[in-house]
N, C-alpha and C. Protein backbone atom coordinates (compact mmCIF):
# COMPACT_ATOMS: atom_id res chain seq x y z
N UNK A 1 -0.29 -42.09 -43.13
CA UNK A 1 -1.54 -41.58 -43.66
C UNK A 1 -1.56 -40.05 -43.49
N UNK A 2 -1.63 -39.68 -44.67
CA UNK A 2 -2.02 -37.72 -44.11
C UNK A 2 -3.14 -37.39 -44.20
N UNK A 3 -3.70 -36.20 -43.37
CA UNK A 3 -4.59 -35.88 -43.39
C UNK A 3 -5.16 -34.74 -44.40
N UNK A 4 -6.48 -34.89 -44.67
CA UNK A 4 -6.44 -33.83 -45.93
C UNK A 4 -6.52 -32.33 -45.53
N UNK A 5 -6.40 -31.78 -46.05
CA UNK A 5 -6.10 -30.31 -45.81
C UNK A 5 -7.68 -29.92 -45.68
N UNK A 6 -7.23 -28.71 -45.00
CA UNK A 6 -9.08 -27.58 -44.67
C UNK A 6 -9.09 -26.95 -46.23
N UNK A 7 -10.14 -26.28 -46.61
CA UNK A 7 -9.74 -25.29 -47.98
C UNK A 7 -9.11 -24.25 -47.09
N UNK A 8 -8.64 -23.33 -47.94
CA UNK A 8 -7.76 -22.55 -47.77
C UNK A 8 -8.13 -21.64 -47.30
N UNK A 9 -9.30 -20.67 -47.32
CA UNK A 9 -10.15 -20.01 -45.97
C UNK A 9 -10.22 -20.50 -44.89
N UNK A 10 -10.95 -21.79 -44.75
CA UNK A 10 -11.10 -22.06 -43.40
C UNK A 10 -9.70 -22.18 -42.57
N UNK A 11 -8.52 -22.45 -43.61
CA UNK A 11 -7.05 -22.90 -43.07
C UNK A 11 -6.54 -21.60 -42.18
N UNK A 12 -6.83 -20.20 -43.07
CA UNK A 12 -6.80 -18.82 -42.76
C UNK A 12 -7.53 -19.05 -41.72
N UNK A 13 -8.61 -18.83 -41.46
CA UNK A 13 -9.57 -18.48 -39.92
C UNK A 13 -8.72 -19.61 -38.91
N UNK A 14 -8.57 -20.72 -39.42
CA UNK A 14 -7.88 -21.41 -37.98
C UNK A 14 -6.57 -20.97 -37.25
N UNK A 15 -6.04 -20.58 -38.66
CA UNK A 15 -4.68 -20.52 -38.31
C UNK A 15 -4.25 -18.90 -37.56
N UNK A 16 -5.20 -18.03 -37.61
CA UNK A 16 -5.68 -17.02 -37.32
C UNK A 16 -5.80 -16.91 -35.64
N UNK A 17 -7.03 -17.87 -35.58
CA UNK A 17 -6.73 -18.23 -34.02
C UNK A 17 -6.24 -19.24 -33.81
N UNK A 18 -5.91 -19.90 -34.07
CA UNK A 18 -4.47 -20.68 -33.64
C UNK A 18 -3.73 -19.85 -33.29
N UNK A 19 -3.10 -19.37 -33.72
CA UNK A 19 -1.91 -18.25 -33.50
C UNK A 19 -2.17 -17.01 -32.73
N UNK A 20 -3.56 -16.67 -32.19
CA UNK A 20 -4.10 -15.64 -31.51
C UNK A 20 -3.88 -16.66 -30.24
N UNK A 21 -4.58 -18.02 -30.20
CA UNK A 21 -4.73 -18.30 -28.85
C UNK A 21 -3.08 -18.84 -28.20
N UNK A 22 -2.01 -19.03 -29.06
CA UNK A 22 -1.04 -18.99 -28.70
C UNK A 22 -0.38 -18.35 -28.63
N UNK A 23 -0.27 -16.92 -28.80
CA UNK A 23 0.36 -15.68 -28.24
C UNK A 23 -0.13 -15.27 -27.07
N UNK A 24 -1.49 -15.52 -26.77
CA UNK A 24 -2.27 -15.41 -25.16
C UNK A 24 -1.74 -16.49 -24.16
N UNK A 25 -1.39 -17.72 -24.98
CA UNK A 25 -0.80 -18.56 -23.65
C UNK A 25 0.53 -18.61 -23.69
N UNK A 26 1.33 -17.93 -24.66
CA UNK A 26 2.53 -17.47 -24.47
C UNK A 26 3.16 -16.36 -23.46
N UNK A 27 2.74 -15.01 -24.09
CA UNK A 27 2.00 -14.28 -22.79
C UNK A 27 1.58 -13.96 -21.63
N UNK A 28 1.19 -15.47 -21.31
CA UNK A 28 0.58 -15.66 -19.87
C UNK A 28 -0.80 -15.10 -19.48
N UNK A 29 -1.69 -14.75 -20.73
CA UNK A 29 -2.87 -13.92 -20.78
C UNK A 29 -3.73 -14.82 -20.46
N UNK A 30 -4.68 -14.99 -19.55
CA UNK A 30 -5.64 -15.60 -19.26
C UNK A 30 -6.80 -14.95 -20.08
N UNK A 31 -8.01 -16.11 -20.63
CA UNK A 31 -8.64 -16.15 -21.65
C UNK A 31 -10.09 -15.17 -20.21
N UNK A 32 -9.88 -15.03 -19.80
CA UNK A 32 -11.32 -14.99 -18.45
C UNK A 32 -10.22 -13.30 -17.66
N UNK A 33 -9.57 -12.89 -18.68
CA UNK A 33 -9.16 -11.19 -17.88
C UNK A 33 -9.90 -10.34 -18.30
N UNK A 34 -10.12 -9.26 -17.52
CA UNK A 34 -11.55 -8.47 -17.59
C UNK A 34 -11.17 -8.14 -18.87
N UNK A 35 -11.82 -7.30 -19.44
CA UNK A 35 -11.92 -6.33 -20.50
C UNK A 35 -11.21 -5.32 -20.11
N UNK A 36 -10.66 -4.38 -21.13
CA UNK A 36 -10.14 -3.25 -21.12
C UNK A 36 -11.67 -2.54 -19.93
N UNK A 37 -10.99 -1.26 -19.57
CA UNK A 37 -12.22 -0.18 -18.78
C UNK A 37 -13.07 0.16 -20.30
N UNK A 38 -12.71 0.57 -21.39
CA UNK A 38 -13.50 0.82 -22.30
C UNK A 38 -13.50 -0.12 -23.15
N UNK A 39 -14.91 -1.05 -23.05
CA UNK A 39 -14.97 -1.88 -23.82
C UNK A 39 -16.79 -1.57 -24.14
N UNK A 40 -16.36 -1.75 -26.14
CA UNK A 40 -17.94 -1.59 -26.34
C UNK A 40 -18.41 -2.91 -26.70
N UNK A 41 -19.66 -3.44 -26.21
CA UNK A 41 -20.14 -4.80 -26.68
C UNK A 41 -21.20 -5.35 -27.56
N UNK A 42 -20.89 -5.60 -28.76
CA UNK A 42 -21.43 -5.46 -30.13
C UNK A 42 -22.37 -6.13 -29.90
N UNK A 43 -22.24 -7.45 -28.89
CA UNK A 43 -23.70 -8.33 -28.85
C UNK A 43 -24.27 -8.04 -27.40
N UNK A 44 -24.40 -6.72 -27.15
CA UNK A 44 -25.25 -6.13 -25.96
C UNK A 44 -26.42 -5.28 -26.61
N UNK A 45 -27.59 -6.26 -26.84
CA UNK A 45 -28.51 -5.48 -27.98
C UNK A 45 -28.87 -4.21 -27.40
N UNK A 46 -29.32 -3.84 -26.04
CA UNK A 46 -29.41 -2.46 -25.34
C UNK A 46 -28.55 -1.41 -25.95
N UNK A 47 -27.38 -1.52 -25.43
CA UNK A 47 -26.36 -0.81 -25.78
C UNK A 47 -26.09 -0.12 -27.02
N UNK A 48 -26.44 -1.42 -28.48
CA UNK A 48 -26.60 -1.51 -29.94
C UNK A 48 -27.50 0.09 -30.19
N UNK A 49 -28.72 -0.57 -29.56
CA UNK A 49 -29.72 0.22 -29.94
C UNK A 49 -29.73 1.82 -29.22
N UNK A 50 -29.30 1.81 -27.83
CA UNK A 50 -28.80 2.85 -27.55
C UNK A 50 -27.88 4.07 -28.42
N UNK A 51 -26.63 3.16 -28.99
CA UNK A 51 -25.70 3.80 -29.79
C UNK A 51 -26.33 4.63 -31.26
N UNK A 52 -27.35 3.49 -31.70
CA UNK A 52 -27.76 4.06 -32.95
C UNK A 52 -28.55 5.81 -32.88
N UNK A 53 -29.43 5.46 -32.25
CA UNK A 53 -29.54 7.21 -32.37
C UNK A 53 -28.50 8.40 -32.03
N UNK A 54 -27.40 8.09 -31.25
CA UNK A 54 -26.82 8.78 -31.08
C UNK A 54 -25.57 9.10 -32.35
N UNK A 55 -25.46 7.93 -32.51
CA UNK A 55 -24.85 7.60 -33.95
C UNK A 55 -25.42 8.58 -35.01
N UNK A 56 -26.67 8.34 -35.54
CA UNK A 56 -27.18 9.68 -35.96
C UNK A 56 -26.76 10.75 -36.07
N UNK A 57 -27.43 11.37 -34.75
CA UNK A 57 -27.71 12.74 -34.18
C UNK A 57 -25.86 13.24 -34.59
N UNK A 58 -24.75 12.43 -33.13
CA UNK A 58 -23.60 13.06 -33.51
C UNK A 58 -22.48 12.52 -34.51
N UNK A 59 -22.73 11.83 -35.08
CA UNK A 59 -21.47 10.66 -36.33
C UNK A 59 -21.73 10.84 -37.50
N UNK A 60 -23.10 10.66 -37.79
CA UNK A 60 -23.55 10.88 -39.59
C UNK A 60 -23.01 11.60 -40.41
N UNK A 61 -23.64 12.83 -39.79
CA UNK A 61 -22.86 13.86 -40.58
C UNK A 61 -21.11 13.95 -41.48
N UNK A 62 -20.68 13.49 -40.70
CA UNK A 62 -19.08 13.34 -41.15
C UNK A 62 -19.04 11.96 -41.51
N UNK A 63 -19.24 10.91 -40.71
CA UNK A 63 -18.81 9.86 -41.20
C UNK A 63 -20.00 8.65 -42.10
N UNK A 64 -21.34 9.45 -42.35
CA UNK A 64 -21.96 8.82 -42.95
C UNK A 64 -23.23 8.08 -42.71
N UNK A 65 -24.45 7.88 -43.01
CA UNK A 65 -25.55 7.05 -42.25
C UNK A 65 -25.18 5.80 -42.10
N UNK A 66 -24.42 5.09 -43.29
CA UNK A 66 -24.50 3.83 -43.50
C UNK A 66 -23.23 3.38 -42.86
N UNK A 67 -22.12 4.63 -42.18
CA UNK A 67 -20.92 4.54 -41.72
C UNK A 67 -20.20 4.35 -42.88
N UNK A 68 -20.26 4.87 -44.31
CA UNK A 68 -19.14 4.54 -45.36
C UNK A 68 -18.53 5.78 -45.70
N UNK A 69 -18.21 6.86 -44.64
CA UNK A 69 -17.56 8.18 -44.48
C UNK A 69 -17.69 9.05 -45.35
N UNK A 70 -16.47 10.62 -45.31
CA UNK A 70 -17.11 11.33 -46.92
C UNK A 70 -16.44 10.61 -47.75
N UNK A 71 -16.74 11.35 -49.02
CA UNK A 71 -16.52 11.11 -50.12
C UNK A 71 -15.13 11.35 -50.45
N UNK A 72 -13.84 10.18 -50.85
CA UNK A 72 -12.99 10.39 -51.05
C UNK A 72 -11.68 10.01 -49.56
N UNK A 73 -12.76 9.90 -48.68
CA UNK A 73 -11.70 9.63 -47.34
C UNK A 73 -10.07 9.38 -47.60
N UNK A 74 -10.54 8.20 -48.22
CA UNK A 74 -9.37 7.28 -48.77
C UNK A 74 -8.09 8.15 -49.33
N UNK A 75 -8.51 9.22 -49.75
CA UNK A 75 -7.61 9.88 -50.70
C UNK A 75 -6.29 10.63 -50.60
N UNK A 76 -5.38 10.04 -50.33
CA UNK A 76 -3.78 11.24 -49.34
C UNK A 76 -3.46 12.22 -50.08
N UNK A 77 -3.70 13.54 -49.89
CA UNK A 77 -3.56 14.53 -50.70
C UNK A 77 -3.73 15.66 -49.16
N UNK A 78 -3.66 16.72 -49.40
CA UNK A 78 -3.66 18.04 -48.08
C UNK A 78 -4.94 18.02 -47.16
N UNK A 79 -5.95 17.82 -48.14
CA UNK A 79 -7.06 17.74 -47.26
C UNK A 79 -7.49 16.28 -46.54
N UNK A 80 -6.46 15.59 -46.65
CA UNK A 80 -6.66 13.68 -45.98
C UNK A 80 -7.40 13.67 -44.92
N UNK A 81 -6.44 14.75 -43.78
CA UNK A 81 -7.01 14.69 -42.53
C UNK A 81 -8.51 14.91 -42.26
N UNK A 82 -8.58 16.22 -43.40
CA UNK A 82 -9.98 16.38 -42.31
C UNK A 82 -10.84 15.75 -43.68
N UNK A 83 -10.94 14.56 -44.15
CA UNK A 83 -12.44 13.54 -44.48
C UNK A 83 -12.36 12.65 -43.31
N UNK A 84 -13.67 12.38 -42.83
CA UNK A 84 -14.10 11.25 -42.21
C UNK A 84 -13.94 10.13 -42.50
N UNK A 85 -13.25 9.14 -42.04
CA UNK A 85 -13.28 8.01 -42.66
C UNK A 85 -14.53 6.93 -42.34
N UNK A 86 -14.68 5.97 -43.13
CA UNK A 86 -15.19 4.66 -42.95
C UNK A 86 -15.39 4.27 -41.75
N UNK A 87 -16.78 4.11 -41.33
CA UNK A 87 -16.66 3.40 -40.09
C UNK A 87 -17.27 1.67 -40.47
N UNK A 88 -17.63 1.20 -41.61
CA UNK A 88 -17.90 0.14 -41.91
C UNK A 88 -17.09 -0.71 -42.63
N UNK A 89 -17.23 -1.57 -43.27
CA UNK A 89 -15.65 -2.62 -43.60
C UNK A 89 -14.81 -2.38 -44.46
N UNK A 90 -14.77 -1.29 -45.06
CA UNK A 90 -14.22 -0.45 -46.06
C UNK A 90 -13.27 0.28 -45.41
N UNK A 91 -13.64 1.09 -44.08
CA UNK A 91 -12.57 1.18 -42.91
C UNK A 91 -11.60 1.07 -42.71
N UNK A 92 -10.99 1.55 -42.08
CA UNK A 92 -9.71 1.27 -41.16
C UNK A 92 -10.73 0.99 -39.49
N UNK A 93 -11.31 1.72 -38.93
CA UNK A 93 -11.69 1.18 -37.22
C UNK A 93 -11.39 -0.04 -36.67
N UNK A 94 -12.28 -1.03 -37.40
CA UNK A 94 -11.53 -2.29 -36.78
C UNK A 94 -10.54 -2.24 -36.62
N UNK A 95 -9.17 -1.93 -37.28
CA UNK A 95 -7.68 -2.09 -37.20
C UNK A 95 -7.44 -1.68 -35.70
N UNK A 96 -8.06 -1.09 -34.65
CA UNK A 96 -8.13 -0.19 -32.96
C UNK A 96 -8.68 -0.87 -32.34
N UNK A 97 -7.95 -0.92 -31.09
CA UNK A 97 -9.05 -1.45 -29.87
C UNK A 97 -10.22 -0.74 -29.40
N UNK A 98 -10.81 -1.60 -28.69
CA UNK A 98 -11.74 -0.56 -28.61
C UNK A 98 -11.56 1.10 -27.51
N UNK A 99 -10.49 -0.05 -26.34
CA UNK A 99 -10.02 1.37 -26.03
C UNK A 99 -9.24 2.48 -26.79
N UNK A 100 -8.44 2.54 -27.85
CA UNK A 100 -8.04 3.34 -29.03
C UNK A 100 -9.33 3.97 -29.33
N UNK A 101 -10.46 3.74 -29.82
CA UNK A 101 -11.47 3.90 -30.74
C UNK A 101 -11.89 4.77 -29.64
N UNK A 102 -12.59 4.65 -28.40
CA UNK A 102 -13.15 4.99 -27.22
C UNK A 102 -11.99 6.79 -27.10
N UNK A 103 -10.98 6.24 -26.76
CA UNK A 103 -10.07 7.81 -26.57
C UNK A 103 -10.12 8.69 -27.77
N UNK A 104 -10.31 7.98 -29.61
CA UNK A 104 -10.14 8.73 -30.08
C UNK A 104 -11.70 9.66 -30.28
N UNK A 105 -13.16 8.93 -29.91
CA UNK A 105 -14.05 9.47 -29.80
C UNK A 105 -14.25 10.47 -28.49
N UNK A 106 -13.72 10.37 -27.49
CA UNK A 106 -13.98 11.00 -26.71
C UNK A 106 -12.94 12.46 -26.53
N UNK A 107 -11.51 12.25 -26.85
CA UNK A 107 -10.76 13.35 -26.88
C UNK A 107 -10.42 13.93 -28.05
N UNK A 108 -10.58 13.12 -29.50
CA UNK A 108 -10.61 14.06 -30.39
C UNK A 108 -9.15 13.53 -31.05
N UNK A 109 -8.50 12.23 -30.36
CA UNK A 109 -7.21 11.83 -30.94
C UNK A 109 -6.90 10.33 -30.06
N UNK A 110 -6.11 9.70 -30.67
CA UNK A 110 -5.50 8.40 -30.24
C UNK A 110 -4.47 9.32 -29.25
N UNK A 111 -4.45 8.29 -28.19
CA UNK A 111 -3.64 8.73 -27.03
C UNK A 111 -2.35 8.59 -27.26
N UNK A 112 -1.84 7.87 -28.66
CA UNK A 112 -0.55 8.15 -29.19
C UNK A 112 -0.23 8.86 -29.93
N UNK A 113 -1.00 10.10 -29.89
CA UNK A 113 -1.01 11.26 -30.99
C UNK A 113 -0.61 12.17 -30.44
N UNK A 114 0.45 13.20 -30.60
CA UNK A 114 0.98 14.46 -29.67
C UNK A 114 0.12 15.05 -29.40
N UNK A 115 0.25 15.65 -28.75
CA UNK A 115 -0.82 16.92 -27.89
C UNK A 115 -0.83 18.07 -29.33
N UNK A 116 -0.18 18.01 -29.65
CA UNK A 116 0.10 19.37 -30.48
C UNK A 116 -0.47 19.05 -32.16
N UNK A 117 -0.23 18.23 -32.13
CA UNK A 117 -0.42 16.94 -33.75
C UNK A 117 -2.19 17.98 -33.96
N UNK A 118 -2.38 18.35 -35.17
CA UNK A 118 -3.64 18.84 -35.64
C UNK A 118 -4.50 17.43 -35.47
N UNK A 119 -5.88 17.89 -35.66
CA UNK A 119 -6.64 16.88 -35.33
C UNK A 119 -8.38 17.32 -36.17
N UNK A 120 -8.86 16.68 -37.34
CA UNK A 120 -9.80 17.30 -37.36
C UNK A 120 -11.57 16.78 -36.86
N UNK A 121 -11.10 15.42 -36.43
CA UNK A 121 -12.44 14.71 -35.05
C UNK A 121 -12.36 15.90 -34.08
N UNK A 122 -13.73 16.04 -33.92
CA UNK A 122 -14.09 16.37 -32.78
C UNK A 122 -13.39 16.44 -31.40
N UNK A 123 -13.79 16.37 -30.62
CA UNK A 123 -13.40 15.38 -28.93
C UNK A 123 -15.12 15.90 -28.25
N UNK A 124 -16.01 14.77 -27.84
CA UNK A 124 -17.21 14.23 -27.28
C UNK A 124 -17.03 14.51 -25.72
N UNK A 125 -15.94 14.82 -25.01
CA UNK A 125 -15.68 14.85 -23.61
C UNK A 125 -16.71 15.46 -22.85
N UNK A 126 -17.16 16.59 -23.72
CA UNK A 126 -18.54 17.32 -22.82
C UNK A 126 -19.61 17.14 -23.82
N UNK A 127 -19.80 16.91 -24.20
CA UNK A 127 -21.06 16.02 -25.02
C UNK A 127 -21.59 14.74 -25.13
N UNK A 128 -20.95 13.80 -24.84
CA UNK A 128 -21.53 12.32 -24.56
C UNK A 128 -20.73 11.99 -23.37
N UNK A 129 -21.34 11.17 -22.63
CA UNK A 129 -21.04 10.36 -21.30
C UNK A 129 -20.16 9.17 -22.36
N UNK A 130 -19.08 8.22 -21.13
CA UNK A 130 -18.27 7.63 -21.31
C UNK A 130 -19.61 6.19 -21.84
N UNK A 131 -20.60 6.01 -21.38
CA UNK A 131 -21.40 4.75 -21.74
C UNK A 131 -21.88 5.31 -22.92
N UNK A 132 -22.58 6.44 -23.39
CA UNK A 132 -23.03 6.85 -24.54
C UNK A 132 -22.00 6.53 -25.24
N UNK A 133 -20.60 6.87 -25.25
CA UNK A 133 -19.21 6.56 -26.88
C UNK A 133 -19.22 5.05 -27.01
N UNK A 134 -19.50 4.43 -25.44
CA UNK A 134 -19.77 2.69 -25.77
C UNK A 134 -20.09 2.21 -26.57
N UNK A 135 -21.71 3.00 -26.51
CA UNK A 135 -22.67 2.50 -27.45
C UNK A 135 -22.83 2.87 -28.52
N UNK A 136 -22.41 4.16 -29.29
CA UNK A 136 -22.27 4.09 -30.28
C UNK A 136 -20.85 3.33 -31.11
N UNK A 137 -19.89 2.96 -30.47
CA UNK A 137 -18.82 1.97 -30.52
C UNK A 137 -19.48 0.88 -30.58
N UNK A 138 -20.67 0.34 -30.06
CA UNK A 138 -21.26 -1.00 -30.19
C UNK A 138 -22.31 -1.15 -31.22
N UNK A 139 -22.37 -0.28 -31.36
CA UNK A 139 -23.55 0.39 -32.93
C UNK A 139 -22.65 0.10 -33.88
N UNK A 140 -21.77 0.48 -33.98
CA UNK A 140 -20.67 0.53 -35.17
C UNK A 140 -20.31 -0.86 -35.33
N UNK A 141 -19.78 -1.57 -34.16
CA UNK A 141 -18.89 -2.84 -34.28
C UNK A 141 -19.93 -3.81 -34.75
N UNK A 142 -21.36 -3.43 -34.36
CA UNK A 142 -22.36 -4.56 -34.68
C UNK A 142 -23.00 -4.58 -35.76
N UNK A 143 -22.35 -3.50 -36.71
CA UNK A 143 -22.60 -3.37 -38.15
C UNK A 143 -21.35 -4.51 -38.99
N UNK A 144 -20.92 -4.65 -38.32
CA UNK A 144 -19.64 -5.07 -38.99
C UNK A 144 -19.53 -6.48 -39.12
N UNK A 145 -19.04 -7.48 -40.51
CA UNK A 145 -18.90 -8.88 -40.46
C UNK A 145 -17.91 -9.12 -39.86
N UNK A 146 -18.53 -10.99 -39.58
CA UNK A 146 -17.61 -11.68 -37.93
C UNK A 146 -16.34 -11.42 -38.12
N UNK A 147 -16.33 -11.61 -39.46
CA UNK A 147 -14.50 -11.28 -39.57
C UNK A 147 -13.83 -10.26 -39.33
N UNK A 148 -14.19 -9.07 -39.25
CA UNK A 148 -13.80 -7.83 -38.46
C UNK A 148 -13.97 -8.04 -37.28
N UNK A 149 -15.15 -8.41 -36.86
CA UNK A 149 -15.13 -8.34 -35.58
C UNK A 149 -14.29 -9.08 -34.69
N UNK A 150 -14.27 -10.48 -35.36
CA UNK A 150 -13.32 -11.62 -34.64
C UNK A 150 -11.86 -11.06 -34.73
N UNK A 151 -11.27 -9.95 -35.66
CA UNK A 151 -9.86 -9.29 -35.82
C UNK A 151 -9.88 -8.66 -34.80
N UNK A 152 -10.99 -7.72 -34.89
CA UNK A 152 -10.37 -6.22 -34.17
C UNK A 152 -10.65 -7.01 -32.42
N UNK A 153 -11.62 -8.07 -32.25
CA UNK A 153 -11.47 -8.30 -30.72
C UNK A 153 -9.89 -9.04 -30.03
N UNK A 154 -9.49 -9.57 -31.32
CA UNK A 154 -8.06 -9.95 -31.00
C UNK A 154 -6.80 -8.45 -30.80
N UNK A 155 -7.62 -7.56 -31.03
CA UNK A 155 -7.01 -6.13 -30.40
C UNK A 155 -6.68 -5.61 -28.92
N UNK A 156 -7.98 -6.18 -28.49
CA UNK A 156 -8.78 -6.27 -27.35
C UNK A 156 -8.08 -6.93 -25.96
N UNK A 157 -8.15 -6.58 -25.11
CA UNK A 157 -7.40 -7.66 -23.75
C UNK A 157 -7.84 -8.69 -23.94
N UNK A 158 -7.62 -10.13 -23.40
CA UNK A 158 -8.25 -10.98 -23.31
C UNK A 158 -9.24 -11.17 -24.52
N UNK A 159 -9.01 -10.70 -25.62
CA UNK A 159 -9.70 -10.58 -26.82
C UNK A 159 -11.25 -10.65 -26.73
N UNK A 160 -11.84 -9.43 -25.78
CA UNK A 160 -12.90 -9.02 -25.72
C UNK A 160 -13.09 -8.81 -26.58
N UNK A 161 -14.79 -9.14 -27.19
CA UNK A 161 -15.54 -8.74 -28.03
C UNK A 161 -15.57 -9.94 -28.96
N UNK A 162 -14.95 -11.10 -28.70
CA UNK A 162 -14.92 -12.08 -30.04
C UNK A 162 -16.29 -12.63 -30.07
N UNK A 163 -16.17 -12.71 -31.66
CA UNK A 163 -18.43 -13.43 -31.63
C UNK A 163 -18.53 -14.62 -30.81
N UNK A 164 -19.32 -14.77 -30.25
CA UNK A 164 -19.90 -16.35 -29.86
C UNK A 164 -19.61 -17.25 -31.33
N UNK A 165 -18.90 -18.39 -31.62
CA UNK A 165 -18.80 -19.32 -32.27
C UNK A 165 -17.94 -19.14 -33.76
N UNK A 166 -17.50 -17.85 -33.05
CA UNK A 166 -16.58 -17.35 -34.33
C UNK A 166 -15.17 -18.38 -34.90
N UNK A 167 -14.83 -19.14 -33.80
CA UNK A 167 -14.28 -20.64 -34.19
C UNK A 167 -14.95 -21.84 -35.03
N UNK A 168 -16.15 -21.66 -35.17
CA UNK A 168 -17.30 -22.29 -35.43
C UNK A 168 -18.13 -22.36 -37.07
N UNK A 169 -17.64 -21.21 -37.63
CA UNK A 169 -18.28 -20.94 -38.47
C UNK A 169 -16.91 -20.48 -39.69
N UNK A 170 -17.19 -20.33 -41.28
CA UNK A 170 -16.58 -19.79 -41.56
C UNK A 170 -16.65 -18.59 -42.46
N UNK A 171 -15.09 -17.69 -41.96
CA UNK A 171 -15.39 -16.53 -41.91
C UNK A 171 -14.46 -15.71 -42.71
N UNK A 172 -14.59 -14.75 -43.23
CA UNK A 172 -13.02 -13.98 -44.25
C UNK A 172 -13.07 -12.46 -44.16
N UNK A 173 -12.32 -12.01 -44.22
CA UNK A 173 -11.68 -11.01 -44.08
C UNK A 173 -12.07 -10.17 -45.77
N UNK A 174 -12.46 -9.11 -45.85
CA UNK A 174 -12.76 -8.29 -46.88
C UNK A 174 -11.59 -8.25 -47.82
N UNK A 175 -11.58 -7.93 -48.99
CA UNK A 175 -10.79 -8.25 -50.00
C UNK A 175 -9.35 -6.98 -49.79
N UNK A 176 -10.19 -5.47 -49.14
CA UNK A 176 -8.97 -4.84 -48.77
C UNK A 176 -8.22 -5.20 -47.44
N UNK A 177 -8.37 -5.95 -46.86
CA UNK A 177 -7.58 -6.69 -45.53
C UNK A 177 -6.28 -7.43 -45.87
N UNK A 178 -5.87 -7.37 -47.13
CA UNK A 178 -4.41 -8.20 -47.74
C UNK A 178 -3.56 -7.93 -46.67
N UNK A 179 -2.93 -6.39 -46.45
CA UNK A 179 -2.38 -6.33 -45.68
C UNK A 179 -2.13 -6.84 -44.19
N UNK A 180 -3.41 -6.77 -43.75
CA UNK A 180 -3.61 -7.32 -42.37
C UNK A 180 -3.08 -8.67 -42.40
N UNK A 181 -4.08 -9.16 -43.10
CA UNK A 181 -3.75 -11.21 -42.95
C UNK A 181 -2.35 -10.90 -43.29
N UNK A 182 -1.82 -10.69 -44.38
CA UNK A 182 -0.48 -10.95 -44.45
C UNK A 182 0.76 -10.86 -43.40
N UNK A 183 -0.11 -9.46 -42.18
CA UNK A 183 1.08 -9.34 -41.09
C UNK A 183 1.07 -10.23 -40.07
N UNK A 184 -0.65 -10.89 -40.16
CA UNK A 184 -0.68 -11.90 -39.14
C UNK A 184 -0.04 -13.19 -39.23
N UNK A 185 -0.53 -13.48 -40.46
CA UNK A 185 0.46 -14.62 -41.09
C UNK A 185 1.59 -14.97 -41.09
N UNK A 186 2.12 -14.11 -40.92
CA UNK A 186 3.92 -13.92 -41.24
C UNK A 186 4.56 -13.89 -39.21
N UNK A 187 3.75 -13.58 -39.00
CA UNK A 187 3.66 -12.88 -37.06
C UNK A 187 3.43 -14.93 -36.35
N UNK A 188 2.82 -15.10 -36.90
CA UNK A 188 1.89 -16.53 -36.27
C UNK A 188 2.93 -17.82 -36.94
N UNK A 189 3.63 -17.69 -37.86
CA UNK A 189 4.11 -18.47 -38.16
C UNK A 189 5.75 -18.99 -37.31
């Protein structure tokens, strides 16, 4: 007797974590290891609401009210670097942990970026406290559908940040995410 198949989304989201929760017990990663030191938490409504004004005051400007960056981000040509990109699902962010996201708000670059490498972000180091970049990191992530979120927490140690019931429900990945699913897919199999 066979069994009938899931549709083909839901097959994606299982197989998704399927293959997330077996690289963690491959690994030897226990599901209960703290969080990274910088972890922002999308369903910490304090925090949420904290982030948003600050979000405002220092993010808007460059990267947008609604977080959908300037105009043209997307575009590889001389001036690439310095547009703001997307901080909503149009994005690249999710693709970072949150500690990535956290260093690149606070110093002005991913900590795998040379010292010397131009840079046209900011760095927040004397302008926001390490809980203030949290929260606007948790402002951001809590704009975002489960399906980003349930990705980018598989970024995460112990895949902090995954939604409550995100096994539970079903969920997809934005139409520019081809790439992604495809590396996971191919990775999990």
């Amino acid at each position: 007797m066979t069994r009938p198949r899931a549709p083909r989304r839901g097959r994606r989201r299982l197989g998704l974590l399927s293959a997330a929760a077996g690289l963690m017990a491959i690994a030897g990663i226990a599901a209960s290891q703290p969080a990274a030191p910088y972890f922002a938490d999308a369903d910490d409504s304090a925090a949420v609401a904290a982030g948003q004004p600050l979000y405002m005051r220092y993010c808007a400007t460059c990267h947008g009210r609604r977080l959908q960056g300037q105009p043209l981000w997307q575009t590889q040509d001389q001036y690439a670097r310095r547009r703001a990109p997307a901080h909503d699902e149009s994005g690249h962010t999710w693709q970072h942990s949150d500690e990535e996201i956290f260093h690149m708000t606070k110093f002005g670059r991913f900590s795998t970026t040379p010292p010397d490498a131009a840079s046209s972000m900011p760095a927040f180091a004397g302008v926001l406290g390490d809980a203030d970049i949290l929260s606007v990191i948790a402002f951001i992530k809590a704009r975002w559908p489960l399906g980003l979120r349930a990705s980018q927490a598989m970024l995460n140690p112990g895949f902090a940040g995954m939604p409550a019931g995100a096994n539970e429900v079903d969920w997809t990945l934005p139409p520019n995410c081809s790439a992604t699913v495809q590396r996971w897919w191919t990775q999990s199999r």
